[in-house]
Protein backbone atom coordinates (compact mmCIF):
# COMPACT_ATOMS: atom_id res chain seq x y z
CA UNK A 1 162.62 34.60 49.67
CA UNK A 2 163.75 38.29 50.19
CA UNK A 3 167.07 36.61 47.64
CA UNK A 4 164.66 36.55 45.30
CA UNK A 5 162.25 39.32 45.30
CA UNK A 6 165.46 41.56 44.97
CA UNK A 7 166.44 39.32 42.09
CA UNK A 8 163.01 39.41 40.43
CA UNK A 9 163.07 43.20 40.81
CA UNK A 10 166.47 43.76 39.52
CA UNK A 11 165.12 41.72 36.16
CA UNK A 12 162.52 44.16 35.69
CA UNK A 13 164.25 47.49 36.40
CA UNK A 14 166.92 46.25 33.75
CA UNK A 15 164.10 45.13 31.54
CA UNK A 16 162.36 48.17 31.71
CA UNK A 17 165.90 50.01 31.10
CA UNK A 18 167.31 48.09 28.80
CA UNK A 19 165.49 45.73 26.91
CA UNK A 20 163.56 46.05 23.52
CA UNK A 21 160.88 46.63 23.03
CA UNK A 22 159.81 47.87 26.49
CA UNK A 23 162.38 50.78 26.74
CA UNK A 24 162.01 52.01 23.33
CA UNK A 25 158.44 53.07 25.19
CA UNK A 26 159.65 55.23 27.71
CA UNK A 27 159.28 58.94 26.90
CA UNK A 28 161.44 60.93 28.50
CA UNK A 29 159.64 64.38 27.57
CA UNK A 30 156.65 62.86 29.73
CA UNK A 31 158.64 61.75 33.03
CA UNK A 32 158.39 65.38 34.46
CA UNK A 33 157.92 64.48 38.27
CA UNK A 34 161.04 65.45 40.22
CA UNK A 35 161.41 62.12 42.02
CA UNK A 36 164.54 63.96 44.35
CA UNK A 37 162.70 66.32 45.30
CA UNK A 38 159.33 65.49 46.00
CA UNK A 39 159.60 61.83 46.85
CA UNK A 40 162.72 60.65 48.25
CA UNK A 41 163.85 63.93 49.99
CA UNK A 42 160.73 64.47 51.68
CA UNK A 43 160.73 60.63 52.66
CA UNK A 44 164.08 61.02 54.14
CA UNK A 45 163.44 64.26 56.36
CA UNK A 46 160.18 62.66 57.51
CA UNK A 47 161.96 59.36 58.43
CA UNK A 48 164.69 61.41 60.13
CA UNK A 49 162.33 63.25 62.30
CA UNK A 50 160.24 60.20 63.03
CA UNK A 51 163.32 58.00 63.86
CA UNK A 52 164.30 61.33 66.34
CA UNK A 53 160.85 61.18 67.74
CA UNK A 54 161.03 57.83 68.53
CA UNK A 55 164.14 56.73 69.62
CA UNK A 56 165.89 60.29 70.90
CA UNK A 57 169.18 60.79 69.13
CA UNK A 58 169.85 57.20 69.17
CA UNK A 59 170.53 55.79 65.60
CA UNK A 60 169.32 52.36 64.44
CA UNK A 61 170.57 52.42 60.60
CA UNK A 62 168.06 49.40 60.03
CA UNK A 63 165.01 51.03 61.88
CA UNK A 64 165.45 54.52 60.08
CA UNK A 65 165.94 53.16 56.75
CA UNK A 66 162.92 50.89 56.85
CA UNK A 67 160.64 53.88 58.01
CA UNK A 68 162.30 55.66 55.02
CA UNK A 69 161.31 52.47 53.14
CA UNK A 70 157.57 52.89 54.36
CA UNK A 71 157.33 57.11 53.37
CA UNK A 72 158.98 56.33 49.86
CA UNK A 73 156.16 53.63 49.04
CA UNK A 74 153.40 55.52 50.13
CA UNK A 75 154.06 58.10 47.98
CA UNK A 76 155.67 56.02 45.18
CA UNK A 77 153.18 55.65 42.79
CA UNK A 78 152.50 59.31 42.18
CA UNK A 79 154.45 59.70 38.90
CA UNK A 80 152.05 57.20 37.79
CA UNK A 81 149.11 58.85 38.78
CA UNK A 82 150.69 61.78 37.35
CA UNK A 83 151.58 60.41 33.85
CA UNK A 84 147.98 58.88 33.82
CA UNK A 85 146.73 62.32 34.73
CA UNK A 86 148.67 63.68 31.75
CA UNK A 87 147.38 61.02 28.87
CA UNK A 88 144.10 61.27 29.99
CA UNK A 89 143.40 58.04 28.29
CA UNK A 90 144.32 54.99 30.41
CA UNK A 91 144.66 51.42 28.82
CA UNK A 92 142.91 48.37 30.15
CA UNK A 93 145.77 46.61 31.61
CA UNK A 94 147.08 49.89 33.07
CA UNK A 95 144.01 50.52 35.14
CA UNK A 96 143.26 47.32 35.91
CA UNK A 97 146.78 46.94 37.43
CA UNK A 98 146.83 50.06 39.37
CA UNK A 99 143.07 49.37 40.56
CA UNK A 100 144.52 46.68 41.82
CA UNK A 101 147.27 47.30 43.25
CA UNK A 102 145.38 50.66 45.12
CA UNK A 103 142.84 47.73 46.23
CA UNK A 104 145.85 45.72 47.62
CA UNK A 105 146.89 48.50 49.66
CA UNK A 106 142.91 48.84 50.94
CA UNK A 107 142.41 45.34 52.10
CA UNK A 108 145.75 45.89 53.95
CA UNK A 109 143.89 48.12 56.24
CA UNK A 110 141.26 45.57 56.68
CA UNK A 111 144.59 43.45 57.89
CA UNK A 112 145.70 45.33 60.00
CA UNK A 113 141.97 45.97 61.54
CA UNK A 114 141.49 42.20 61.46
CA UNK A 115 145.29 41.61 63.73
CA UNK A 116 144.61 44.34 66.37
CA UNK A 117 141.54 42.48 67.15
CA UNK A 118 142.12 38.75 66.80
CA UNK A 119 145.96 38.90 67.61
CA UNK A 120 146.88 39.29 71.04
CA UNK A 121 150.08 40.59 70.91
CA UNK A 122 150.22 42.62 67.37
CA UNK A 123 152.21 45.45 67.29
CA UNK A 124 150.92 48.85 66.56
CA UNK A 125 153.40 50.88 64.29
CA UNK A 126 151.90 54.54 63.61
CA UNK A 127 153.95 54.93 60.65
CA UNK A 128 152.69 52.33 58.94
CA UNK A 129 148.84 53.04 59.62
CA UNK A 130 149.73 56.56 58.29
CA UNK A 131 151.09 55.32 55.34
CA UNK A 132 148.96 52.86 54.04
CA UNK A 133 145.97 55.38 54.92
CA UNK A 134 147.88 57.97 52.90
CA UNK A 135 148.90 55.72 50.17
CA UNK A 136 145.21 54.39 49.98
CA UNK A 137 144.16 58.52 49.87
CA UNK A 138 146.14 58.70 47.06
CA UNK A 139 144.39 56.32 45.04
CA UNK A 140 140.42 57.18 46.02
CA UNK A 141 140.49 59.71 42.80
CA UNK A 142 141.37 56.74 40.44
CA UNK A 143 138.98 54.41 41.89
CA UNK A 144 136.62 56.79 41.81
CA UNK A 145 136.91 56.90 37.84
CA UNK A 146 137.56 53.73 37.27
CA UNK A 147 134.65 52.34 39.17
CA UNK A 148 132.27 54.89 37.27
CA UNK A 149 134.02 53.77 34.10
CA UNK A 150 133.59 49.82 34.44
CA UNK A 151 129.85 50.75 35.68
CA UNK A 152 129.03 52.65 32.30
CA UNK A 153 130.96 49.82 30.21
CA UNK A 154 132.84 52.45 28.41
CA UNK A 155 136.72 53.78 28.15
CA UNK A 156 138.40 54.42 31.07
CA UNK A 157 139.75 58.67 30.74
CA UNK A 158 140.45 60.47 33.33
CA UNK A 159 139.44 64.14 33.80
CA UNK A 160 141.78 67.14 32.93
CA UNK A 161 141.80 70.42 35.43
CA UNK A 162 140.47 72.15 32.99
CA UNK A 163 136.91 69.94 32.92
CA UNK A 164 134.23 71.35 35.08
């Protein structure tokens, strides 16, 4: 199964990259976000000093780069947000997917509520609570908008910083 999610995903980064029509609709000038340095450099040091915290100077390859795994997709989908931010103007599908995807992320708390009570022997992980709490944080805005938007029946914008 894990064969073929990397598969899958490997189809759609070189779709995205490299097939017409969907990469003719990438603009470059609007892809500001400095993913090095606010993403997956952060992400590392954190995972580094977590890994150190928990296990001493011992290294587990596997262990640190799955906690680096965990940081990197909490915070992955701020370029979106960001890009979103930017346009103001969000499509259907586009909202609807990240609504969703933010509501994924949600119910995965309810999970993980759900095992600690029902499942005798579920392990606790700290930096995944953190993470999906943070990467859930990161979406309230959005579903804030986007539920006020589907209530009034109108387009979904989002507000500039310069709106009061």
């Amino acid at each position: 199964m894990k064969v073929l999610y990397i598969v899958t995903s490997a189809a759609i980064i070189y779709m995205i990259r490299f097939s017409e029509p969907i990469c003719s609709t990438y603009d470059k000038a609007q892809d500001t976000f400095l993913h090095w340095k606010f993403a997956v450099a952060p992400c590392a040091i954190v995972a580094i000093l977590t890994h150190i915290f928990q296990n001493g100077f011992v290294v587990d390859i596997l262990e640190l780069l799955w906690t680096f795994s965990i940081y990197l997709e909490s915070v992955a989908i701020l370029p979106q947000l960001i890009v979103l931010q930017r346009y103001r103007e969000v499509e259907n599908l586009t909202g609807n997917y990240i609504f969703f995807m933010g509501a994924y992320r949600a119910l995965y708390i309810v999970n993980w509520v759900y095992r600690a009570f029902n499942e005798p022997f579920y392990q606790h992980h700290f930096v995944v609570y953190f993470c999906g709490v943070l990467q859930t944080l990161l979406y309230a805005d959005f579903f804030y908008y986007y539920v006020k938007s589907k209530a009034k029946g109108g387009k979904f914008s989002l507000p500039t910083a310069h709106e009061s």
